[in-house]
PDB file of N, CA and C in Angstrom:
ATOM      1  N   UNK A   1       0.831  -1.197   0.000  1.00  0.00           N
ATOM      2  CA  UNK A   1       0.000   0.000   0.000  1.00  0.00           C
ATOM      3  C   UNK A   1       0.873   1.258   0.000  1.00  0.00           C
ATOM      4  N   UNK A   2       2.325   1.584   0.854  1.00  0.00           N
ATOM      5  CA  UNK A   2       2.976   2.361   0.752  1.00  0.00           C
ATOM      6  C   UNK A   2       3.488   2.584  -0.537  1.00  0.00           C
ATOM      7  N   UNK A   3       4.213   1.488  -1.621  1.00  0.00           N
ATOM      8  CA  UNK A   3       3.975   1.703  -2.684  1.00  0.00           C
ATOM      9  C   UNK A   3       2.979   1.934  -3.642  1.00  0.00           C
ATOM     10  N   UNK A   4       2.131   2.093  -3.577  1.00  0.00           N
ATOM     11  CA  UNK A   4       0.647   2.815  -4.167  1.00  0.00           C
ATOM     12  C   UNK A   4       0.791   3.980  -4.225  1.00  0.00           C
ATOM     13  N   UNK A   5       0.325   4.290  -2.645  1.00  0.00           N
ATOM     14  CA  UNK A   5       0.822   5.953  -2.596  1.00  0.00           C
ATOM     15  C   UNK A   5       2.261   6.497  -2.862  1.00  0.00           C
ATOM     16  N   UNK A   6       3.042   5.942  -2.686  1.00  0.00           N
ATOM     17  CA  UNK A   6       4.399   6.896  -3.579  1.00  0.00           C
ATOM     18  C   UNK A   6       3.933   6.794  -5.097  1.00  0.00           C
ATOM     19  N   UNK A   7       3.426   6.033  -5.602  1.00  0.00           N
ATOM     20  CA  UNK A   7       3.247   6.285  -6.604  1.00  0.00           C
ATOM     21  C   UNK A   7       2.460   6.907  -7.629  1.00  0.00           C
ATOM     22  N   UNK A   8       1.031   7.028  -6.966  1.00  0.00           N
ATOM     23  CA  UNK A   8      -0.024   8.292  -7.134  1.00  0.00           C
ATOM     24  C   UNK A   8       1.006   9.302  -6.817  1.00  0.00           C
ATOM     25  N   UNK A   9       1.217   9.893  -5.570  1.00  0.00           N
ATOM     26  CA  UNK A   9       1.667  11.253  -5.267  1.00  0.00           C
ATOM     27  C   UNK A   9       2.564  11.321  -6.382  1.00  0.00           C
ATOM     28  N   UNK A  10       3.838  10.772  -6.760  1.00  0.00           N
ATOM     29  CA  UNK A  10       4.896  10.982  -7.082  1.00  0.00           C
ATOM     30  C   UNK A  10       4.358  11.239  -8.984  1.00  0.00           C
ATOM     31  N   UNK A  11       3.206  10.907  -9.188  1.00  0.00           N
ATOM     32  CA  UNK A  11       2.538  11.084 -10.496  1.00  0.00           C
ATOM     33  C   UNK A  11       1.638  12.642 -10.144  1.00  0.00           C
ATOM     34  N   UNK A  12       1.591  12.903  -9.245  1.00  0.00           N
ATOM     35  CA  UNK A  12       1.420  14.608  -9.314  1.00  0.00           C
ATOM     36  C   UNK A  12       2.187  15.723  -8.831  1.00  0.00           C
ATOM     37  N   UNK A  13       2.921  15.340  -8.700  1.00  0.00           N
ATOM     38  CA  UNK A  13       4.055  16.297  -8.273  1.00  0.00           C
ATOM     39  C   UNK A  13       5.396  16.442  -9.134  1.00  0.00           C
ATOM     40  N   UNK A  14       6.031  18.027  -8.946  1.00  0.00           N
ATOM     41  CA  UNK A  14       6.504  17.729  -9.788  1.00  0.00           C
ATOM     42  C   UNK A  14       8.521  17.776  -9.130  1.00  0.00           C
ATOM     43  N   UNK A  15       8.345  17.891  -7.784  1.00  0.00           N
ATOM     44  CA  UNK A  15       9.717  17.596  -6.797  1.00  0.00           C
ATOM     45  C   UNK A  15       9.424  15.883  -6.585  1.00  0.00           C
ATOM     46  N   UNK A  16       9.815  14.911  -6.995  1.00  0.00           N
ATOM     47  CA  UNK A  16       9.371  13.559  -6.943  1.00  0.00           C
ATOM     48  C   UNK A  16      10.558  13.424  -5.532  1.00  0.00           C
ATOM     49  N   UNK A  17      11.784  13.798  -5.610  1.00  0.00           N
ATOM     50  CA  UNK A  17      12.351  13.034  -4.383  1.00  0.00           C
ATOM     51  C   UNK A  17      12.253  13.485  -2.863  1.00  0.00           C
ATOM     52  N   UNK A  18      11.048  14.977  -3.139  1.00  0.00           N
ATOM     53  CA  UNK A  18      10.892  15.493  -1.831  1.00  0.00           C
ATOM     54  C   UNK A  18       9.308  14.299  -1.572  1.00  0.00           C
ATOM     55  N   UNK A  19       9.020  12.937  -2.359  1.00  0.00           N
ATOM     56  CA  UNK A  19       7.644  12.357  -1.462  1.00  0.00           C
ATOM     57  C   UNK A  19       8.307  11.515  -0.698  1.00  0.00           C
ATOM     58  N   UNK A  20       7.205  11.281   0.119  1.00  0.00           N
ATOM     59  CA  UNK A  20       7.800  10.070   1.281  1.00  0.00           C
ATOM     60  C   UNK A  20       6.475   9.996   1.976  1.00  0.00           C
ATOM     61  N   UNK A  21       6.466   8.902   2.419  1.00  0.00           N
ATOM     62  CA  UNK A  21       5.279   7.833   3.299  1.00  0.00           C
ATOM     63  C   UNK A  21       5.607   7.414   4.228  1.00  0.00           C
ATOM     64  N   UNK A  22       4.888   7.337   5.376  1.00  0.00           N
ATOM     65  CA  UNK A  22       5.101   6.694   6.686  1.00  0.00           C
ATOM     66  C   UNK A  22       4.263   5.599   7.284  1.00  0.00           C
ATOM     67  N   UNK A  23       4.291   5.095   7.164  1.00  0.00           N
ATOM     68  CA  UNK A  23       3.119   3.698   7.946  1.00  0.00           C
ATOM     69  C   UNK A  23       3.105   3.619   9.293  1.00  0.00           C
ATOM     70  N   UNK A  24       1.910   4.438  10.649  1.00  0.00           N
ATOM     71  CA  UNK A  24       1.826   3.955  11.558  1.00  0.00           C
ATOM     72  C   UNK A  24       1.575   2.708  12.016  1.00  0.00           C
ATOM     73  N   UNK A  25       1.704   1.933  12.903  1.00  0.00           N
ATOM     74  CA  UNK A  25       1.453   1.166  13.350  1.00  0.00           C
ATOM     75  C   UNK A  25      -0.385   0.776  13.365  1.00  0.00           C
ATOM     76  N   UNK A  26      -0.845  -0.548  13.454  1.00  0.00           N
ATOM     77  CA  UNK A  26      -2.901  -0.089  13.242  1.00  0.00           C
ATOM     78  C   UNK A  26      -2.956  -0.285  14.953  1.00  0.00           C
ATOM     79  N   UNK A  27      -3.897   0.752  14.521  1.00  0.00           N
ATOM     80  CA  UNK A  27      -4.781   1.205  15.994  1.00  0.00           C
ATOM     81  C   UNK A  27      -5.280   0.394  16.719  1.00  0.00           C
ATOM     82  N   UNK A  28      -6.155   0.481  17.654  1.00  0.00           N
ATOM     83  CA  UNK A  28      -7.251  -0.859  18.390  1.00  0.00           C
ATOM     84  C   UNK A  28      -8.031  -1.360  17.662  1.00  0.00           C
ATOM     85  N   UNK A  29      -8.557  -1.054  16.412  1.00  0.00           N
ATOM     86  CA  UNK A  29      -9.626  -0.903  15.269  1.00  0.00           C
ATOM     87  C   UNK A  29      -8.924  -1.634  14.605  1.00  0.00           C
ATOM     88  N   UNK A  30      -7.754  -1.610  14.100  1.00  0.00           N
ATOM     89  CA  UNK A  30      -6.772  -2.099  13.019  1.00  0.00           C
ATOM     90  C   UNK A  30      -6.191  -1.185  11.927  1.00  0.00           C
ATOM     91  N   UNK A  31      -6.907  -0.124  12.062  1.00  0.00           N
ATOM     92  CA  UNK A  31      -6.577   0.895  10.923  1.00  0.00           C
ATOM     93  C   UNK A  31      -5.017   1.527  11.213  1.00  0.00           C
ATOM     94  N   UNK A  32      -4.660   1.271  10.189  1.00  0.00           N
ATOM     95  CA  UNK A  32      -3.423   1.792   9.781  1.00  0.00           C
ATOM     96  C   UNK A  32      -3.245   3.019   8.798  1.00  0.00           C
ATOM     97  N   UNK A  33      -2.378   4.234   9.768  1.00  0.00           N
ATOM     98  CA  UNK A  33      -2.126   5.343   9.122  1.00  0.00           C
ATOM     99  C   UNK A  33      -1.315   5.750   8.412  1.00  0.00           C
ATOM    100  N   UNK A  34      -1.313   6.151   6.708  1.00  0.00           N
ATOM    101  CA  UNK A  34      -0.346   6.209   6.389  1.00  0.00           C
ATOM    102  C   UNK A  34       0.373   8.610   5.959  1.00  0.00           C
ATOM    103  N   UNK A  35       1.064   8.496   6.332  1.00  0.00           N
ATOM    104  CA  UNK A  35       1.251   9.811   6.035  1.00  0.00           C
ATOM    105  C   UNK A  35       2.155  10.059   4.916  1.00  0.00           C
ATOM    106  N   UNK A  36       1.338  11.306   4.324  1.00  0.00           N
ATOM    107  CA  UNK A  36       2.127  11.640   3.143  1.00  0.00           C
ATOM    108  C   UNK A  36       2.394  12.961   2.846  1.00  0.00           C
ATOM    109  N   UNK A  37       4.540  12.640   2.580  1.00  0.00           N
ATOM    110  CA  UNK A  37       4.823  14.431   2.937  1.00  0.00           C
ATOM    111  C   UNK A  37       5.219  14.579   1.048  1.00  0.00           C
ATOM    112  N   UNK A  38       4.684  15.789   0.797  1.00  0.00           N
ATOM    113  CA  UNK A  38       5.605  16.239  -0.271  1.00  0.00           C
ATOM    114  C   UNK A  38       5.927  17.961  -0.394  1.00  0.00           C
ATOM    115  N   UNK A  39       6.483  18.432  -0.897  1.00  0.00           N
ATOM    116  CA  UNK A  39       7.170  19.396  -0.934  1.00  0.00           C
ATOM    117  C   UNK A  39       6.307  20.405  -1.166  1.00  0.00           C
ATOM    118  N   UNK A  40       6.421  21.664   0.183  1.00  0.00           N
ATOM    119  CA  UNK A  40       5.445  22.607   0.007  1.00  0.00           C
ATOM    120  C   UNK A  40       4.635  23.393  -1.231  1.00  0.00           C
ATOM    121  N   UNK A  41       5.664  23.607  -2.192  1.00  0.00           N
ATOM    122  CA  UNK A  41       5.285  23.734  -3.292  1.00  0.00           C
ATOM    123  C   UNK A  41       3.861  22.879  -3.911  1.00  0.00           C
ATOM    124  N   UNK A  42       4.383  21.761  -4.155  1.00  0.00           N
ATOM    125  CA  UNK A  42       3.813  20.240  -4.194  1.00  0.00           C
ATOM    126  C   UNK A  42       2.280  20.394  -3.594  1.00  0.00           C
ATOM    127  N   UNK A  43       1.816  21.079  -2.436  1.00  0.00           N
ATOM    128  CA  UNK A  43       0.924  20.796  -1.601  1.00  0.00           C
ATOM    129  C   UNK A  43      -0.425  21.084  -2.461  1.00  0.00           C
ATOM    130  N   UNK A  44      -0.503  21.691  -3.461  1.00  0.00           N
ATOM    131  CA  UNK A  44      -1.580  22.369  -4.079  1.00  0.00           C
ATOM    132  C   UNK A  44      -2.371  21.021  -4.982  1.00  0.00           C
ATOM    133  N   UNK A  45      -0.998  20.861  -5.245  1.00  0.00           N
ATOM    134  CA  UNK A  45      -1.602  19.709  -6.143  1.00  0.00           C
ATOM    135  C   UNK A  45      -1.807  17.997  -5.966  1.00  0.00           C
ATOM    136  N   UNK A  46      -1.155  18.456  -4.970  1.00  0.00           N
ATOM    137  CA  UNK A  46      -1.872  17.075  -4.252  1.00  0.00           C
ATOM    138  C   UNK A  46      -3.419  16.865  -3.518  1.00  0.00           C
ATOM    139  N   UNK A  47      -3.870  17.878  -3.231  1.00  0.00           N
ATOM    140  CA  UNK A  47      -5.072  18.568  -2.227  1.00  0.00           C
ATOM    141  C   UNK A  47      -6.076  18.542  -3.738  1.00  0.00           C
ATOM    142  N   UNK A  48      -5.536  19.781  -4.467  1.00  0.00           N
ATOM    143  CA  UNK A  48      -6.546  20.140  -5.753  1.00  0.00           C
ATOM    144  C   UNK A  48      -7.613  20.726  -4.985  1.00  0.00           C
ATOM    145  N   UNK A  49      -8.435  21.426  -5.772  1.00  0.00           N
ATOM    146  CA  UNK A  49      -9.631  22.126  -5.401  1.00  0.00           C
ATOM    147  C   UNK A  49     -10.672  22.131  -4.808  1.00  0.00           C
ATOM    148  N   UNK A  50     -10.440  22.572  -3.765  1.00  0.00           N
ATOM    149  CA  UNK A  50     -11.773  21.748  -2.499  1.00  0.00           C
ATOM    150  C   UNK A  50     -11.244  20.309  -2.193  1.00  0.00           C
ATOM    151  N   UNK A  51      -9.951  20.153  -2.744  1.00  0.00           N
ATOM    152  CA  UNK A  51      -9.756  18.647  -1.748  1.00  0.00           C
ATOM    153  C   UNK A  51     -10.447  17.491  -2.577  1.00  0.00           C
ATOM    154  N   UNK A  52     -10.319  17.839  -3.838  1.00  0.00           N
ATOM    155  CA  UNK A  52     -11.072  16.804  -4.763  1.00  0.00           C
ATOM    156  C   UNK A  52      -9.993  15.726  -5.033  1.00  0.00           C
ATOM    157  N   UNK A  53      -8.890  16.165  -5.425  1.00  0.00           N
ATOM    158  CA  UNK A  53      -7.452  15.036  -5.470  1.00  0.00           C
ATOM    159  C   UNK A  53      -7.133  14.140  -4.500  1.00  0.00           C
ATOM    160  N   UNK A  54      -7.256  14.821  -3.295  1.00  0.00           N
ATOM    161  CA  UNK A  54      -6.775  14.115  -2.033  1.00  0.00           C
ATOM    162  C   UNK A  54      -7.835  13.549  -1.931  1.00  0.00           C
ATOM    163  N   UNK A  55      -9.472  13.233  -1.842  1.00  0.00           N
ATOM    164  CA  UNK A  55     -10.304  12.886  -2.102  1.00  0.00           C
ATOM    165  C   UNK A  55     -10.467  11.441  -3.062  1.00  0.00           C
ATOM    166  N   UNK A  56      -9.828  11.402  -4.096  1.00  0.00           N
ATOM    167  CA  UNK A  56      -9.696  10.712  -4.970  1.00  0.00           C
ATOM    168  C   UNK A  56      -8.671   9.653  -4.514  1.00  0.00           C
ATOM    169  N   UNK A  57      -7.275  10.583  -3.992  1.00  0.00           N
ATOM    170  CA  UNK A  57      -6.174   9.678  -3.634  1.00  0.00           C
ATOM    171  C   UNK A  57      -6.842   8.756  -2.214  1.00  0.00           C
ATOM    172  N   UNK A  58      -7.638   8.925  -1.844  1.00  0.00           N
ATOM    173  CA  UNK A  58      -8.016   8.421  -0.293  1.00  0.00           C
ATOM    174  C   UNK A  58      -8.950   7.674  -0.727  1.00  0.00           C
ATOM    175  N   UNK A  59      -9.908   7.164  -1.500  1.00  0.00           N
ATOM    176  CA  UNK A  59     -10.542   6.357  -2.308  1.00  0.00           C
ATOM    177  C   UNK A  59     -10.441   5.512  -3.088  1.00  0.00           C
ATOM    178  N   UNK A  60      -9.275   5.471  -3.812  1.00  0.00           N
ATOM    179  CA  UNK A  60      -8.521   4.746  -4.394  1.00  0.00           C
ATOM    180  C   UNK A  60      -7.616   4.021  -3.571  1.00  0.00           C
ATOM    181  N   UNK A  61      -6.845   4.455  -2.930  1.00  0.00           N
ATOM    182  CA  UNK A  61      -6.151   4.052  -1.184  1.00  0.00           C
ATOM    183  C   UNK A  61      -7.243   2.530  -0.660  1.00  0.00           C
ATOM    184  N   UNK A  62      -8.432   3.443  -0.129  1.00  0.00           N
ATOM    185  CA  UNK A  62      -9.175   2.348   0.782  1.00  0.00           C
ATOM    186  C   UNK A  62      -9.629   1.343  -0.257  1.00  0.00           C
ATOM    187  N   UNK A  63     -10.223   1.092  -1.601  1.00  0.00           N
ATOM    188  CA  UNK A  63     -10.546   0.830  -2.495  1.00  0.00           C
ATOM    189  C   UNK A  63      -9.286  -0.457  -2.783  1.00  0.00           C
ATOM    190  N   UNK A  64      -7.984  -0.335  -2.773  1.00  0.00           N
ATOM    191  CA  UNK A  64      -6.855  -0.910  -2.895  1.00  0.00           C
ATOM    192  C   UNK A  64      -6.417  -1.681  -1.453  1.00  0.00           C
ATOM    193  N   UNK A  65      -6.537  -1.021  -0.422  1.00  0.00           N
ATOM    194  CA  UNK A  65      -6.632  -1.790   1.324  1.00  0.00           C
ATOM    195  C   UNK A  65      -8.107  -2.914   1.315  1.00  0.00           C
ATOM    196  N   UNK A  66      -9.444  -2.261   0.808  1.00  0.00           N
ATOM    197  CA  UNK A  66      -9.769  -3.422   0.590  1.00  0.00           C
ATOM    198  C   UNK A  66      -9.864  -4.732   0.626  1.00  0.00           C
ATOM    199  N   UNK A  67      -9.442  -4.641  -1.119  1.00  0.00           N
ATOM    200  CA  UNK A  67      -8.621  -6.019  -1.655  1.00  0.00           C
ATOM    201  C   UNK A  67      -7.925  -7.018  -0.732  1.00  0.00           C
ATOM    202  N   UNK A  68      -7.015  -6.119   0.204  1.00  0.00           N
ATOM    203  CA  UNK A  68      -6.324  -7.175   1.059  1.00  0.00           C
ATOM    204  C   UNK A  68      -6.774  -7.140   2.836  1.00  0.00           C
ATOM    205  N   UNK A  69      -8.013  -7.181   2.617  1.00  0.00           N
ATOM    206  CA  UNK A  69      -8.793  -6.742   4.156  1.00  0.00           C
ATOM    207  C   UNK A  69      -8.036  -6.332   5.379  1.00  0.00           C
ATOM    208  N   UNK A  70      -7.916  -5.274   4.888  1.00  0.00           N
ATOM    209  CA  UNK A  70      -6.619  -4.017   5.305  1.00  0.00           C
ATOM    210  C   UNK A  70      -7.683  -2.779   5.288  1.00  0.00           C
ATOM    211  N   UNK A  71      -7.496  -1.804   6.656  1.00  0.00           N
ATOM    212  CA  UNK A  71      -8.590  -0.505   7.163  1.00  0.00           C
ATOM    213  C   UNK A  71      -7.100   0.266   7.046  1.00  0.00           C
ATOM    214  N   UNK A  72      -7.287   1.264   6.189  1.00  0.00           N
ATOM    215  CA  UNK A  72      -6.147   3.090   5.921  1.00  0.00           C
ATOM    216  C   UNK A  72      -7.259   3.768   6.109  1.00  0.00           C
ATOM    217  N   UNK A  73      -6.131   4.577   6.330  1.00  0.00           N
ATOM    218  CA  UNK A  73      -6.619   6.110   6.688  1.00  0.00           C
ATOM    219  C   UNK A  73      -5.264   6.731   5.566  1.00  0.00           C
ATOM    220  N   UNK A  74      -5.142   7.745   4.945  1.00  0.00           N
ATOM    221  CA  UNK A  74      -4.522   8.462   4.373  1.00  0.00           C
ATOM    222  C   UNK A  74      -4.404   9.952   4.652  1.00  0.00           C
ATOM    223  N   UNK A  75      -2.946  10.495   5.681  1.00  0.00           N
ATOM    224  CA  UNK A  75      -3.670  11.813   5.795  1.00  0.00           C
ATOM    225  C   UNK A  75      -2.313  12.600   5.254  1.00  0.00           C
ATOM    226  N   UNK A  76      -2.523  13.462   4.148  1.00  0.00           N
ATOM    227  CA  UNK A  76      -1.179  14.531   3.847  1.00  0.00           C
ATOM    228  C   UNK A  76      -0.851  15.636   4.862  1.00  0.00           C
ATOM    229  N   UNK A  77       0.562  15.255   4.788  1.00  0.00           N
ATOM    230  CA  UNK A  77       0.817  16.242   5.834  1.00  0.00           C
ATOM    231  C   UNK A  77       1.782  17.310   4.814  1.00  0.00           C
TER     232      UNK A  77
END
């Protein structure tokens, strides 16, 4: 799943070696957090308008956790 998201983000941005992902540990629930930094610049377009991108990226995320009955959370930092 961490490779997923480097790889969405790193397909909208255009500083690719400022992305990076973090995988918390899963909660009492099981959900596992993953965080995603990219380069301030970067931040616009990862978010997109009203949060429609990040929206998309977080849907596609759980959509892909799914598959392997796996609970994300996706939050950009």
């Amino acid at each position: 799943m961490k490779e997923l998201l480097e790889t969405i983000a790193a397909g909208l941005v255009e500083d690719k070696a400022a992305v990076s992902v973090e995988a918390d540990e899963p909660d009492a629930e099981g959900v596992v957090v993953y965080h995603l930094h990219v380069a301030a610049d970067d931040m616009g377009r990862v978010i997109g308008k009203q949060g429609k991108i990040a929206k998309a990226i977080r849907t596609v995320m759980r959509a892909g956790a799914g598959r392997i009955n796996q609970k994300i959370m996706v939050e950009i930092d």
